[in-house]
Protein backbone atom coordinates (compact mmCIF):
# COMPACT_ATOMS: atom_id res chain seq x y z
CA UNK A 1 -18.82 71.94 -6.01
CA UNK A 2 -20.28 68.82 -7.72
CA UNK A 3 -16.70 67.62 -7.75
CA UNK A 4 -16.10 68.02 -4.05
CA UNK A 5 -19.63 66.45 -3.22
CA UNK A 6 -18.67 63.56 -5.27
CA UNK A 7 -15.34 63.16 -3.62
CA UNK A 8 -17.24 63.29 -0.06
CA UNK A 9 -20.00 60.45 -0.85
CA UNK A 10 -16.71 58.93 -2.01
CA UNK A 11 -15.29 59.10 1.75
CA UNK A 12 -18.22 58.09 3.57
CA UNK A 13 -19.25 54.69 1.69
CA UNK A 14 -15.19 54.16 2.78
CA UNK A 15 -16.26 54.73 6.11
CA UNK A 16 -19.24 53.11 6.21
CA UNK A 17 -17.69 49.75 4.69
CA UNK A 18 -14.56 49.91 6.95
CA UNK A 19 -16.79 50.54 9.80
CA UNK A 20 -18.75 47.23 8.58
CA UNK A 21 -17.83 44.14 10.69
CA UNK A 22 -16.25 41.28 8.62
CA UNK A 23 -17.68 37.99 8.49
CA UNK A 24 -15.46 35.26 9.29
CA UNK A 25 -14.40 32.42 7.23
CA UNK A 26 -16.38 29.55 8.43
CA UNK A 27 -14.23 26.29 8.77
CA UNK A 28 -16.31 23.45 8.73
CA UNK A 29 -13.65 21.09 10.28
CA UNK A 30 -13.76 17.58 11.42
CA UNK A 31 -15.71 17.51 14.69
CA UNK A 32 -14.02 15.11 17.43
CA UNK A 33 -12.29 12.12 16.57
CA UNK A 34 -12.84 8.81 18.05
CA UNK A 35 -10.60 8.43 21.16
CA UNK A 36 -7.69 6.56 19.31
CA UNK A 37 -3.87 6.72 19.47
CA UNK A 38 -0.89 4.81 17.95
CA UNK A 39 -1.13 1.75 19.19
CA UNK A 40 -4.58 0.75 19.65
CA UNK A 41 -6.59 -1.88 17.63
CA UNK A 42 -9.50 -1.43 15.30
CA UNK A 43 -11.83 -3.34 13.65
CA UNK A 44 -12.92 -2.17 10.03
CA UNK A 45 -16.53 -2.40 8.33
CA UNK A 46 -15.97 -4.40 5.30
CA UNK A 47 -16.14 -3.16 1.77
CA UNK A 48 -13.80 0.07 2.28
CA UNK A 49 -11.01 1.12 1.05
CA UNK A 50 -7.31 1.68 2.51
CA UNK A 51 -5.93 4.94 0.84
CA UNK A 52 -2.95 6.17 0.56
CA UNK A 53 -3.03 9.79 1.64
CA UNK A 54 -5.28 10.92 4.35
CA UNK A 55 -7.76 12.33 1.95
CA UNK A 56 -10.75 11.04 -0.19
CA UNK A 57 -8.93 11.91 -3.51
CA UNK A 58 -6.08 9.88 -2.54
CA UNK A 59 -4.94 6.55 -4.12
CA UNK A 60 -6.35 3.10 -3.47
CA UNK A 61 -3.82 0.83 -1.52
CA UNK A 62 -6.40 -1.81 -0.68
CA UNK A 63 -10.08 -3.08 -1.21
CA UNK A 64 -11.35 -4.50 2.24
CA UNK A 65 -14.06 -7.34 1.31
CA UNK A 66 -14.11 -8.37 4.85
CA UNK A 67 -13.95 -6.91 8.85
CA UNK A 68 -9.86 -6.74 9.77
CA UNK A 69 -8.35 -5.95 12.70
CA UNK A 70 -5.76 -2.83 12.50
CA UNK A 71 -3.48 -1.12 14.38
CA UNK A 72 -3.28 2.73 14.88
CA UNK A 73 0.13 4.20 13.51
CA UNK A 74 -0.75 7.70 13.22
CA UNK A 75 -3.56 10.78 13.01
CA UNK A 76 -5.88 11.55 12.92
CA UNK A 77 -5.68 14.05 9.73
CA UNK A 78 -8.23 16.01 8.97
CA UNK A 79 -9.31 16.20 5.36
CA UNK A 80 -12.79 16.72 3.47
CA UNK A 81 -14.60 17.13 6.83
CA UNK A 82 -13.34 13.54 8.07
CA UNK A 83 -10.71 12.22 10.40
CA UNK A 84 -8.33 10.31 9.00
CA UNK A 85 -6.18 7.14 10.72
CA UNK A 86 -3.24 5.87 9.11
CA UNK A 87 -2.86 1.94 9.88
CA UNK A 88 -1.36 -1.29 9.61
CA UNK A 89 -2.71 -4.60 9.12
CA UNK A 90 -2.03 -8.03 8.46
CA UNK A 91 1.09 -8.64 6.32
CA UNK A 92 -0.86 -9.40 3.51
CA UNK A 93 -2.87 -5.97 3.66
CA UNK A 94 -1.17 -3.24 2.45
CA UNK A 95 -0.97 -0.23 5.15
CA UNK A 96 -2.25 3.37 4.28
CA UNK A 97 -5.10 5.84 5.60
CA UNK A 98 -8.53 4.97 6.82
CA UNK A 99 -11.16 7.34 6.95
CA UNK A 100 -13.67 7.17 10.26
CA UNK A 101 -17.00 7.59 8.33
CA UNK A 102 -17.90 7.32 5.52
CA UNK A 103 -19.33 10.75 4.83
CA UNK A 104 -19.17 13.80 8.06
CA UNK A 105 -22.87 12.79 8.84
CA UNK A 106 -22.19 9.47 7.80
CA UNK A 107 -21.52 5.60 9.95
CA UNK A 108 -18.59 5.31 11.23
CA UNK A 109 -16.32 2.85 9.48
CA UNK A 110 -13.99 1.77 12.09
CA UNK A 111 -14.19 0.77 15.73
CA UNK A 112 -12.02 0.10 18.82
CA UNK A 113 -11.04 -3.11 19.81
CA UNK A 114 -9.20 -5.22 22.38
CA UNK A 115 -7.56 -7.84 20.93
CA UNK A 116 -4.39 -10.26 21.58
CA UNK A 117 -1.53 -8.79 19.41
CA UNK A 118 -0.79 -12.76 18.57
CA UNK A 119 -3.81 -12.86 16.56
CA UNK A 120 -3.57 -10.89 14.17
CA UNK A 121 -1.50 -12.41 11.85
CA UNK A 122 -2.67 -14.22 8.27
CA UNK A 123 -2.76 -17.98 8.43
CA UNK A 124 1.09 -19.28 8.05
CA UNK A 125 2.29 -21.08 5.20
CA UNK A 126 1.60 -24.89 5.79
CA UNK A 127 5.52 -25.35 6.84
CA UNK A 128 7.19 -27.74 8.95
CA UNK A 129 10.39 -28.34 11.04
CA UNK A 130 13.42 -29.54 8.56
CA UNK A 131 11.15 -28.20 5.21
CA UNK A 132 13.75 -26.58 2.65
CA UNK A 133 12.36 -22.99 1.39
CA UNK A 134 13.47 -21.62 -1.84
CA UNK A 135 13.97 -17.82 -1.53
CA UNK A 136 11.96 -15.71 -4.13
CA UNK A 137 13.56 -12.09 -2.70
CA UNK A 138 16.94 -11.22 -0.78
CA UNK A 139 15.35 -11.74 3.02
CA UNK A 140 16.68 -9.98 6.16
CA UNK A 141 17.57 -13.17 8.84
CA UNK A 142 17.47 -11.77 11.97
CA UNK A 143 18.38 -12.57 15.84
CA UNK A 144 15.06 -11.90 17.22
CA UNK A 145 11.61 -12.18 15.59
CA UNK A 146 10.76 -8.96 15.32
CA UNK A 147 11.31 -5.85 12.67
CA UNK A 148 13.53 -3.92 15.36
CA UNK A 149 15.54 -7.37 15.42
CA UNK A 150 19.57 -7.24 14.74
CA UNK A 151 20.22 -8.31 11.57
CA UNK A 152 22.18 -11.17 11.13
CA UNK A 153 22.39 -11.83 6.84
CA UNK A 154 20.83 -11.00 3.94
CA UNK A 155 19.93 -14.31 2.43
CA UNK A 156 19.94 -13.29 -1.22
CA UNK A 157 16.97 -14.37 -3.54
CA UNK A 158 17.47 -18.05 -4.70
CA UNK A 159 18.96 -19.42 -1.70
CA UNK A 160 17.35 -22.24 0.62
CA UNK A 161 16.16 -21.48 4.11
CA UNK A 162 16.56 -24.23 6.32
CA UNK A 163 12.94 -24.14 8.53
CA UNK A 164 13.93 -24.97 12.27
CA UNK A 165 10.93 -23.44 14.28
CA UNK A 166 7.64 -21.55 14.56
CA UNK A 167 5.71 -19.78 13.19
CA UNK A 168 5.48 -16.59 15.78
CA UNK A 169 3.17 -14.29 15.31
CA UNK A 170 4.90 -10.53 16.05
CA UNK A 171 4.32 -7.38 14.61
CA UNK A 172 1.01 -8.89 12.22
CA UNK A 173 3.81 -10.86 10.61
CA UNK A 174 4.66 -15.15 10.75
CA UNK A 175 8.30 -15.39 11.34
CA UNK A 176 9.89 -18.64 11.02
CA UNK A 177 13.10 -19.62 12.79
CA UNK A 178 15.33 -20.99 10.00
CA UNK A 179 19.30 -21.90 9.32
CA UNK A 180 20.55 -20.83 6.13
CA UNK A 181 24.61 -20.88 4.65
CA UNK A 182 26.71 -18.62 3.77
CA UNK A 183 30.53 -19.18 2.43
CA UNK A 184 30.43 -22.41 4.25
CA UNK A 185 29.33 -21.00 7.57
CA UNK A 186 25.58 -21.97 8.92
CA UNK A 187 23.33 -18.98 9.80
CA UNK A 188 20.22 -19.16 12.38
CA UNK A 189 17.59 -16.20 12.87
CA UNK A 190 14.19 -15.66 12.09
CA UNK A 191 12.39 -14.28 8.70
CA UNK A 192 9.13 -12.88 8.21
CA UNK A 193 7.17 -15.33 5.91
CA UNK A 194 5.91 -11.99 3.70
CA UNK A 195 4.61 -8.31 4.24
CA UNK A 196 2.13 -6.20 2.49
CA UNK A 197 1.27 -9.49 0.30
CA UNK A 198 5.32 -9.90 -0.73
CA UNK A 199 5.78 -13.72 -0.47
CA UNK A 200 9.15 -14.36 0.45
CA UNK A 201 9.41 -18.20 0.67
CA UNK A 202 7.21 -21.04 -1.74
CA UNK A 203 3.93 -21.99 -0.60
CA UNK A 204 4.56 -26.30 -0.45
CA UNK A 205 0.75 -25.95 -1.04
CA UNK A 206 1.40 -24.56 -3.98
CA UNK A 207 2.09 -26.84 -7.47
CA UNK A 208 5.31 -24.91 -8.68
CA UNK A 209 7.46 -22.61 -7.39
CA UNK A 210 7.61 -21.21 -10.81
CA UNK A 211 4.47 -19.55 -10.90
CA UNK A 212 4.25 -17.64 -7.15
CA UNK A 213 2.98 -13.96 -7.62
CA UNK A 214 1.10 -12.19 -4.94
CA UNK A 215 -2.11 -10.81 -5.18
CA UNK A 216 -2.20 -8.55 -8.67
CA UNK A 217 -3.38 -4.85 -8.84
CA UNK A 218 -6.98 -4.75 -9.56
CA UNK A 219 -6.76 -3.59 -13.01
CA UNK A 220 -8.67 -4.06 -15.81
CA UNK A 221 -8.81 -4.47 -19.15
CA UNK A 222 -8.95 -0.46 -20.77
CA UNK A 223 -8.36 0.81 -17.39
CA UNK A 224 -6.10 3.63 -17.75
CA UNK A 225 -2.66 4.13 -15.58
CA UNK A 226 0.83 5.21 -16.12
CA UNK A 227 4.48 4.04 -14.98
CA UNK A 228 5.51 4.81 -11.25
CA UNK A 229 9.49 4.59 -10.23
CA UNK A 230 10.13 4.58 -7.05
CA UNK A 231 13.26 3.35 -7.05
CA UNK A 232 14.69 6.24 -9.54
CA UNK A 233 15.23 3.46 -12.52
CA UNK A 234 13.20 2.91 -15.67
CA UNK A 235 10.77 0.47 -15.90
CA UNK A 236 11.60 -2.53 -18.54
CA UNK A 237 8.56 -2.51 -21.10
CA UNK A 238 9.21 -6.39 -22.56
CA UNK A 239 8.20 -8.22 -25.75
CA UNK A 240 6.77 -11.04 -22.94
CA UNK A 241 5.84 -11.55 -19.52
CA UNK A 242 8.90 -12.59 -18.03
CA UNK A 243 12.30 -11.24 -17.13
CA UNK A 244 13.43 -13.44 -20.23
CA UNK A 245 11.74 -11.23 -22.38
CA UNK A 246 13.09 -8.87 -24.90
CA UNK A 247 13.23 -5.74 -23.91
CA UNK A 248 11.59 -3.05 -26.24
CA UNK A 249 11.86 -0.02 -24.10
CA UNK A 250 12.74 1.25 -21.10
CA UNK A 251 9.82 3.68 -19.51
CA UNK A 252 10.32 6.93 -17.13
CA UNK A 253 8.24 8.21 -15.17
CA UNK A 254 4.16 9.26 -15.68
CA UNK A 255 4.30 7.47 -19.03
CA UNK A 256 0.55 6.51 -19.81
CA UNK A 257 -0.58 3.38 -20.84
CA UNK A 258 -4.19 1.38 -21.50
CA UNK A 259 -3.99 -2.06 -20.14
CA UNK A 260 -4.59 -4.83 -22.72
CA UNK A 261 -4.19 -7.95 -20.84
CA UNK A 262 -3.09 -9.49 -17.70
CA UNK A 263 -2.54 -10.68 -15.21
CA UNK A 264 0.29 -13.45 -15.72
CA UNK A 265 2.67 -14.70 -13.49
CA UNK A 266 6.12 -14.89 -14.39
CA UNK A 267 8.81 -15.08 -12.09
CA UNK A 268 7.20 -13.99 -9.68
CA UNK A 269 5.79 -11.36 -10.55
CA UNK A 270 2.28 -10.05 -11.98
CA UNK A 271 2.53 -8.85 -15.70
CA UNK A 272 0.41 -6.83 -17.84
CA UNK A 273 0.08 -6.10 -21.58
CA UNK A 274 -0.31 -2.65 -22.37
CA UNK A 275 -0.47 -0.17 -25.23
CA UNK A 276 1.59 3.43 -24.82
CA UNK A 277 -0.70 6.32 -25.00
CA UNK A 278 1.11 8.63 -26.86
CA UNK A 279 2.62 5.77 -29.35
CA UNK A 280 -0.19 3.32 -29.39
CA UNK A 281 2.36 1.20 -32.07
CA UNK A 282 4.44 0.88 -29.00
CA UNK A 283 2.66 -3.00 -27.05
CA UNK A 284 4.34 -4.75 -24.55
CA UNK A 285 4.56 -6.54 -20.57
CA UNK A 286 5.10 -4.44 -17.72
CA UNK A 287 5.89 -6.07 -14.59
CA UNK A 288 3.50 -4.14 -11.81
CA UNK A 289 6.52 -4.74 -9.37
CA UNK A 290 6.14 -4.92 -5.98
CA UNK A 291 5.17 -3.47 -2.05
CA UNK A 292 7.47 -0.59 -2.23
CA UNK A 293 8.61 -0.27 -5.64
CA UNK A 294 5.79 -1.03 -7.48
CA UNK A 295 5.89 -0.04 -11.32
CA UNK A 296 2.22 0.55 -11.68
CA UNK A 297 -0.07 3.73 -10.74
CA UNK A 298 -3.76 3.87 -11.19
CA UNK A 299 -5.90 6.59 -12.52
CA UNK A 300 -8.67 5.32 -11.18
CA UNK A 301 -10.33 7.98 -8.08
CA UNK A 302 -13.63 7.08 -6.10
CA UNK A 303 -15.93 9.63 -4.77
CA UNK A 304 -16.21 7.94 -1.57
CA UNK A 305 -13.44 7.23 1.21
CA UNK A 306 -15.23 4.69 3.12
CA UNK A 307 -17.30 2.62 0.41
């Protein structure tokens, strides 16, 4: 009897809890985005960051000190309660994810603009008609000045642009109209003076086209990061800044490092001496690389997306 009372209690607290309604999950979500789309312009607050996934955990692609203009490319993404924009800037600025406040109940970090598309490039390179350009990179010459433009020859790195006209200002890039030769036969198109802070040609502002680096990663000395390939090949860990120097070792992958030293430019590139984790005997220069192969990843994370 006890048994069989026991086993009906046991059926009715099942029916009483399935009977229960069941609260529902509550998504806290984004709230509306501003009225944006590819395309459109936007100016930023200064002192935010450009990140590289739509999220506030994701990695630092820029520091803005100062209000830029941007255009819309995508979103928004929603992530951490904000809405998310990706965009790109002047050629100098890397492009990545901007975050439309700075916290849900936060200011809003960005803002729509009208602007003139011609604008919104950097402030060219102090060239003029019949300048010669040593080439730091293999540049694309095309037939129109645009991205989308066919192109004509790959002027390897070395070579010397001929500058016959501009500077244009399409796509947030300077192009300059420029002749250059190839196995005895004279080439004309355009080339984009730099992107994403690449610089493609020598600054005649500058002292000596030996020492030409773009802006470096903001690392600093003990900062913590490891080796990124994005290209699929090792990373050349070298007794001295400089693609001169002896190579010690060649590094895969996630391989962390402390960062002793740096920056120096060498060939163009920004160098820094750093110590192996895992094998702190092991001291060398890494070249950070480049926009779109760079060699480099930080550890560092904010808290905020916005400031």
């Amino acid at each position: 009897m006890t048994k069989r009372c026991g086993m009906m209690s046991l059926l009715m607290l099942v029916i009483v809890w399935i009977g229960r309604p069941v609260q529902a999950q509550v998504d806290v979500g984004c709230g509306p985005s501003l009225p944006l789309a590819a395309g459109l312009h936007v100016n930023t607050r200064p002192g935010i960051y450009i990140r590289n996934l739509p999220t506030r955990s994701g990695g630092i692609a820029e520091y803005l000190q100062d209000s830029l203009t941007f255009q819309i490319v995508e979103g928004p993404a929603c992530a951490d309660g904000l809405n998310w924009w990706r965009v790109t800037g002047p050629s100098n600025i890397n492009p990545g994810w901007i975050a439309e406040k700075e916290a849900p109940d936060g200011r809003y970090l960005i803002f729509k603009v009208e602007v003139d598309p011609a604008t919104l490039c950097p402030d060219p390179l102090n060239l003029v008609s019949g300048s010669h350009m040593p080439l730091l990179n293999d540049v694309r010459i095309r037939q129109e000045p645009t991205l989308e433009g066919l192109v004509l020859h790959v002027a390897p790195q070395g070579d010397t642009a001929t500058i016959v006209g501009g500077p244009q200002c399409v796509e947030m890039l300077n192009w300059w109209q420029v002749q250059v030769t190839w196995q005895g036969i004279l080439i004309q198109g355009w080339m984009a003076e730099g992107q994403y802070g690449a610089t493609f040609v020598t600054d005649p502002d500058l002292p000596s086209p030996d020492k030409v680096c773009g802006p470096p990663m903001r690392l600093h000395l003990g900062d913590r990061a490891s080796v990124n390939v994005e290209d699929y090949k090792p990373k050349n860990l070298r007794v001295a800044p400089g693609l001169d120097g002896t190579l010690l070792y060649s590094l895969i992958e996630g391989i962390a490092f402390d960062v002793l030293e740096g920056p120096v430019c060498a060939d163009n590139l920004n160098w820094w001496k750093i110590q192996i984790v895992s094998r702190p005997e092991v001291i060398g220069w890494l070249s950070e690389g480049g926009p779109g192969n760079r060699a480099i990843k930080r550890f560092t994370q904010d808290r905020l997306p916005g400031h």
